[in-house]
PDB file of N, CA and C in Angstrom:
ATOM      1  N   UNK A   1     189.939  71.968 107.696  1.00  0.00           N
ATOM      2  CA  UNK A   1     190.802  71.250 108.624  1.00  0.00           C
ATOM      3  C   UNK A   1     192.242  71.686 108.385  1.00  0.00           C
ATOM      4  N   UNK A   2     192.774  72.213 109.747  1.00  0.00           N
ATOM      5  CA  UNK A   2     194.434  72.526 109.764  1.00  0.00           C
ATOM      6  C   UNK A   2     195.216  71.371 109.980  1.00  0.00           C
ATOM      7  N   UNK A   3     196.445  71.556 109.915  1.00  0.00           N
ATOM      8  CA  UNK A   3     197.459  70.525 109.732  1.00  0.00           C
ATOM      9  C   UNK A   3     198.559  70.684 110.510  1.00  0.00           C
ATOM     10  N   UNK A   4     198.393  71.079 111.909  1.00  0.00           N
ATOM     11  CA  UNK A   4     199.765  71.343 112.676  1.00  0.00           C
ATOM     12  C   UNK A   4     201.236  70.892 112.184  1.00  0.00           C
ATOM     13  N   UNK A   5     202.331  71.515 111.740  1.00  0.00           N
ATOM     14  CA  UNK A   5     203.263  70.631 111.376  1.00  0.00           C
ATOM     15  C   UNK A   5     204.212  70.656 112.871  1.00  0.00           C
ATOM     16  N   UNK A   6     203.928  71.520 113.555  1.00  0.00           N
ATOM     17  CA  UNK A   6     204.776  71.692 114.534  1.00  0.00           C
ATOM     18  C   UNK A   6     204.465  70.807 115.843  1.00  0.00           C
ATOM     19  N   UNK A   7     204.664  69.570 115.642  1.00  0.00           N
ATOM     20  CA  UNK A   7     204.417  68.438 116.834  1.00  0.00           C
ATOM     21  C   UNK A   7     205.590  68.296 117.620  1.00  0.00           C
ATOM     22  N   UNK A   8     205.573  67.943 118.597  1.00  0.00           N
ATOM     23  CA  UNK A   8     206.552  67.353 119.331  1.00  0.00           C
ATOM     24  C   UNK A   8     206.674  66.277 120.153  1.00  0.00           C
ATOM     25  N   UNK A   9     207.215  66.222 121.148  1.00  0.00           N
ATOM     26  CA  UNK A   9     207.315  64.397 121.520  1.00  0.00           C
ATOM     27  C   UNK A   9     205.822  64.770 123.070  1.00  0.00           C
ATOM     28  N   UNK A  10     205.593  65.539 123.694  1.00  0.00           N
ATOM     29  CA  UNK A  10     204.211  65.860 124.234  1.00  0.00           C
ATOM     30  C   UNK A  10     203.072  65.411 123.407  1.00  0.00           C
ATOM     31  N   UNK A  11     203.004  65.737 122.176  1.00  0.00           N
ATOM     32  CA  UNK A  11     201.677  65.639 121.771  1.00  0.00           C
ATOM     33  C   UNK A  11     201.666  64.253 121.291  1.00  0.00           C
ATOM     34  N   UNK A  12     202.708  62.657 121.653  1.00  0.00           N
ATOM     35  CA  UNK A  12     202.566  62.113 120.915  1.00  0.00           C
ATOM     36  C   UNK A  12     203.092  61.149 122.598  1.00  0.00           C
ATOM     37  N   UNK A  13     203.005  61.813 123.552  1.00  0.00           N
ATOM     38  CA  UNK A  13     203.874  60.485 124.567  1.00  0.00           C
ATOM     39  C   UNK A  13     202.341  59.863 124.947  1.00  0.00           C
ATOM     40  N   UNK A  14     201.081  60.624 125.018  1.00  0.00           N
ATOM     41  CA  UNK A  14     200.338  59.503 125.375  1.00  0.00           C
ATOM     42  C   UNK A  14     199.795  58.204 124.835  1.00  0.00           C
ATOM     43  N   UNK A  15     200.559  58.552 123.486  1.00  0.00           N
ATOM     44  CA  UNK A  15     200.947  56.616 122.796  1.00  0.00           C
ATOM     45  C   UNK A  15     201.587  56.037 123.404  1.00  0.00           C
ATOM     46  N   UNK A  16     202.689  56.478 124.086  1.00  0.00           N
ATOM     47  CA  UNK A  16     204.151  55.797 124.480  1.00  0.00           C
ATOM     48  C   UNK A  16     204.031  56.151 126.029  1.00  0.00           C
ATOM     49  N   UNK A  17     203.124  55.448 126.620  1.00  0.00           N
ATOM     50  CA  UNK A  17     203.326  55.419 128.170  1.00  0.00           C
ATOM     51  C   UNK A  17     203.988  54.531 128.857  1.00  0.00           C
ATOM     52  N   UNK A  18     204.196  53.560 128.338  1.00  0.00           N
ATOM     53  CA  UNK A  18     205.088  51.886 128.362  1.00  0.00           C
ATOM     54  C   UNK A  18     206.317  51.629 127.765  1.00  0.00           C
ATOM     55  N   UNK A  19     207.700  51.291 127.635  1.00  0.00           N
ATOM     56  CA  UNK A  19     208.280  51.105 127.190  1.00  0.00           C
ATOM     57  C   UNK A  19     208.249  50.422 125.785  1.00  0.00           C
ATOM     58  N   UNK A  20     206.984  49.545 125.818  1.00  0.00           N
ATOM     59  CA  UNK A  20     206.519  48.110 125.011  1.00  0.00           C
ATOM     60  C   UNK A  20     205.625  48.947 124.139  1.00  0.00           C
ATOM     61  N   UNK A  21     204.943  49.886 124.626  1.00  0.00           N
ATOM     62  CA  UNK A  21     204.334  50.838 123.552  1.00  0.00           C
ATOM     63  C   UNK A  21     205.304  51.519 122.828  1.00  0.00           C
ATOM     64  N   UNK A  22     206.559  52.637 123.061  1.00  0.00           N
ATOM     65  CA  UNK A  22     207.354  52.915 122.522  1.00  0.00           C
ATOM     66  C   UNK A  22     208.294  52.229 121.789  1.00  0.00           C
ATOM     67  N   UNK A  23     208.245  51.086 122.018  1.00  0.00           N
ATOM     68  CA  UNK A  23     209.036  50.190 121.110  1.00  0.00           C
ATOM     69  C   UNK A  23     207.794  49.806 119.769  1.00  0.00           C
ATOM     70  N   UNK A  24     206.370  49.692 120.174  1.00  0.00           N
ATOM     71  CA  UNK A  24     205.652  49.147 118.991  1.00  0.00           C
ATOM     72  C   UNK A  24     205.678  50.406 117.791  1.00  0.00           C
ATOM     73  N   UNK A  25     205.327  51.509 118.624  1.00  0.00           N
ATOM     74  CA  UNK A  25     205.953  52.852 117.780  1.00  0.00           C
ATOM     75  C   UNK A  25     207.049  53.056 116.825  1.00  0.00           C
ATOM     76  N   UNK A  26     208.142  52.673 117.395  1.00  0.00           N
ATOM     77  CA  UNK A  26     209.271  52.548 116.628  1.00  0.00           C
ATOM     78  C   UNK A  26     208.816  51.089 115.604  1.00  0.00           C
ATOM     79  N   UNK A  27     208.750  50.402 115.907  1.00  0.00           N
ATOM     80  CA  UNK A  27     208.493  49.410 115.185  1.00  0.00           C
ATOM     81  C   UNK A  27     207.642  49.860 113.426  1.00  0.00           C
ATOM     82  N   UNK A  28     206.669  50.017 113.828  1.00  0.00           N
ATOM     83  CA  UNK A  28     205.657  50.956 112.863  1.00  0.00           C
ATOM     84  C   UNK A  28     206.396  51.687 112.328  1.00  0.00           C
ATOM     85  N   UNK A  29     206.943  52.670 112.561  1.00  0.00           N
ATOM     86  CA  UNK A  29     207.859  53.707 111.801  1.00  0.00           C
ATOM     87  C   UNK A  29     208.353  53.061 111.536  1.00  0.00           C
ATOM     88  N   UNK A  30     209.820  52.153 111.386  1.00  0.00           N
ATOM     89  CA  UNK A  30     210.697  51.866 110.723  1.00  0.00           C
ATOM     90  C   UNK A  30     210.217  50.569 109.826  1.00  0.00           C
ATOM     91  N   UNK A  31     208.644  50.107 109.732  1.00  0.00           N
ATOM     92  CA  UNK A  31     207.897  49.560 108.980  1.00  0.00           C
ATOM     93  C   UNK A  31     207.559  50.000 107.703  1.00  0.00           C
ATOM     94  N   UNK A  32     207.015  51.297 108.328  1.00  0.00           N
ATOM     95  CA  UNK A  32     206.569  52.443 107.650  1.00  0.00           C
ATOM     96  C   UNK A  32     207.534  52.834 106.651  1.00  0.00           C
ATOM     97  N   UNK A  33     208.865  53.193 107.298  1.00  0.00           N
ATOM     98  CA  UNK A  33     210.395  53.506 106.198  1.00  0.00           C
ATOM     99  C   UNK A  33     210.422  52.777 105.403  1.00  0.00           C
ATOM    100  N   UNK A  34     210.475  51.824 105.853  1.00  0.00           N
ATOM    101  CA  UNK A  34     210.962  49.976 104.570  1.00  0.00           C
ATOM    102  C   UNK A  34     209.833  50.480 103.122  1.00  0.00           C
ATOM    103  N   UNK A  35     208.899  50.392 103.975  1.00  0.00           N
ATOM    104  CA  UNK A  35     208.137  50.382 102.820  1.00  0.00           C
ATOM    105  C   UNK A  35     207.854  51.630 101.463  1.00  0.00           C
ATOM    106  N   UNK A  36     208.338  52.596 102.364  1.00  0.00           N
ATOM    107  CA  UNK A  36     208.322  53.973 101.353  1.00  0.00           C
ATOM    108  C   UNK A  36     209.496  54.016 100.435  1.00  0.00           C
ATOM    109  N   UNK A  37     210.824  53.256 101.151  1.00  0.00           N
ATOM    110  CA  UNK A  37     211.752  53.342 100.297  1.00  0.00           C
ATOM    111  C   UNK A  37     211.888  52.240  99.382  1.00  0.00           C
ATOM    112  N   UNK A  38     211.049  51.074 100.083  1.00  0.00           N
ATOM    113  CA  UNK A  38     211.038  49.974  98.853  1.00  0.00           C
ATOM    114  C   UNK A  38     210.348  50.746  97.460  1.00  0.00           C
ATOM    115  N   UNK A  39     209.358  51.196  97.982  1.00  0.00           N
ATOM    116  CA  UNK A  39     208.731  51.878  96.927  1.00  0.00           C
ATOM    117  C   UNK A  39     209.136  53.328  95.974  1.00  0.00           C
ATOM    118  N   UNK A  40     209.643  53.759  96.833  1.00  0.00           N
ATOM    119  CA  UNK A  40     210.749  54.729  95.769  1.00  0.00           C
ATOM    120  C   UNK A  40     212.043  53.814  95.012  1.00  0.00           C
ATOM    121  N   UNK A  41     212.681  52.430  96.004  1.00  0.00           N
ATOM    122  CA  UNK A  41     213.474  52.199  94.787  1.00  0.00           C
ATOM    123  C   UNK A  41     212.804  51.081  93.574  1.00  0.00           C
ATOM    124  N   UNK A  42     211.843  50.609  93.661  1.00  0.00           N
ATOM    125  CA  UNK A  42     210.916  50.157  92.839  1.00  0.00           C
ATOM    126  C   UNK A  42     210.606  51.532  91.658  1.00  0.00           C
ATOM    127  N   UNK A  43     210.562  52.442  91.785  1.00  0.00           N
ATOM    128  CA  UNK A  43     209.737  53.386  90.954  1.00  0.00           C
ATOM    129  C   UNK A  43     211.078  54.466  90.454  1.00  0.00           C
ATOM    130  N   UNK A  44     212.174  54.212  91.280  1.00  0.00           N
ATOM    131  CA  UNK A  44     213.151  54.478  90.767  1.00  0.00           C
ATOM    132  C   UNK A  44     214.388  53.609  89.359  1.00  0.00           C
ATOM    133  N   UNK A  45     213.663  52.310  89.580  1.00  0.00           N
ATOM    134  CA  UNK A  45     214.387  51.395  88.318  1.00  0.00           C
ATOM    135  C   UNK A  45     213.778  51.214  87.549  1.00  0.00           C
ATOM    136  N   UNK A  46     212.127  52.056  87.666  1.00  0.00           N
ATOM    137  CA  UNK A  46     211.469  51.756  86.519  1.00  0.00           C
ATOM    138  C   UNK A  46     211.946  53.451  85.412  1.00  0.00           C
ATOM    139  N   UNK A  47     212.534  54.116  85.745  1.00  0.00           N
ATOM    140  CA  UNK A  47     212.593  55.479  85.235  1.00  0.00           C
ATOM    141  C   UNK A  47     213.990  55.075  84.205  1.00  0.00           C
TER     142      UNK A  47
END
């Protein structure tokens, strides 16, 4: 199995056909952020 890294906003608008879909999108991602950086600065005060 390959791993395209080269995506763009085509291969990803038929999530986001709705405004209310593109907003749940964003939502998720910046869910998604919180949580990676909580977790880097968690693992960063333990060093």
């Amino acid at each position: 199995m390959t791993t395209d890294t080269n995506k763009n906003y085509n291969d990803y608008k038929i999530y986001m056909r709705t405004p209310e879909e593109a907003a749940n999108a964003m939502i998720i991602l910046i869910n998604q952020t919180n949580s990676l950086l909580d977790q880097k600065l968690r693992w960063t005060e333990e060093q």
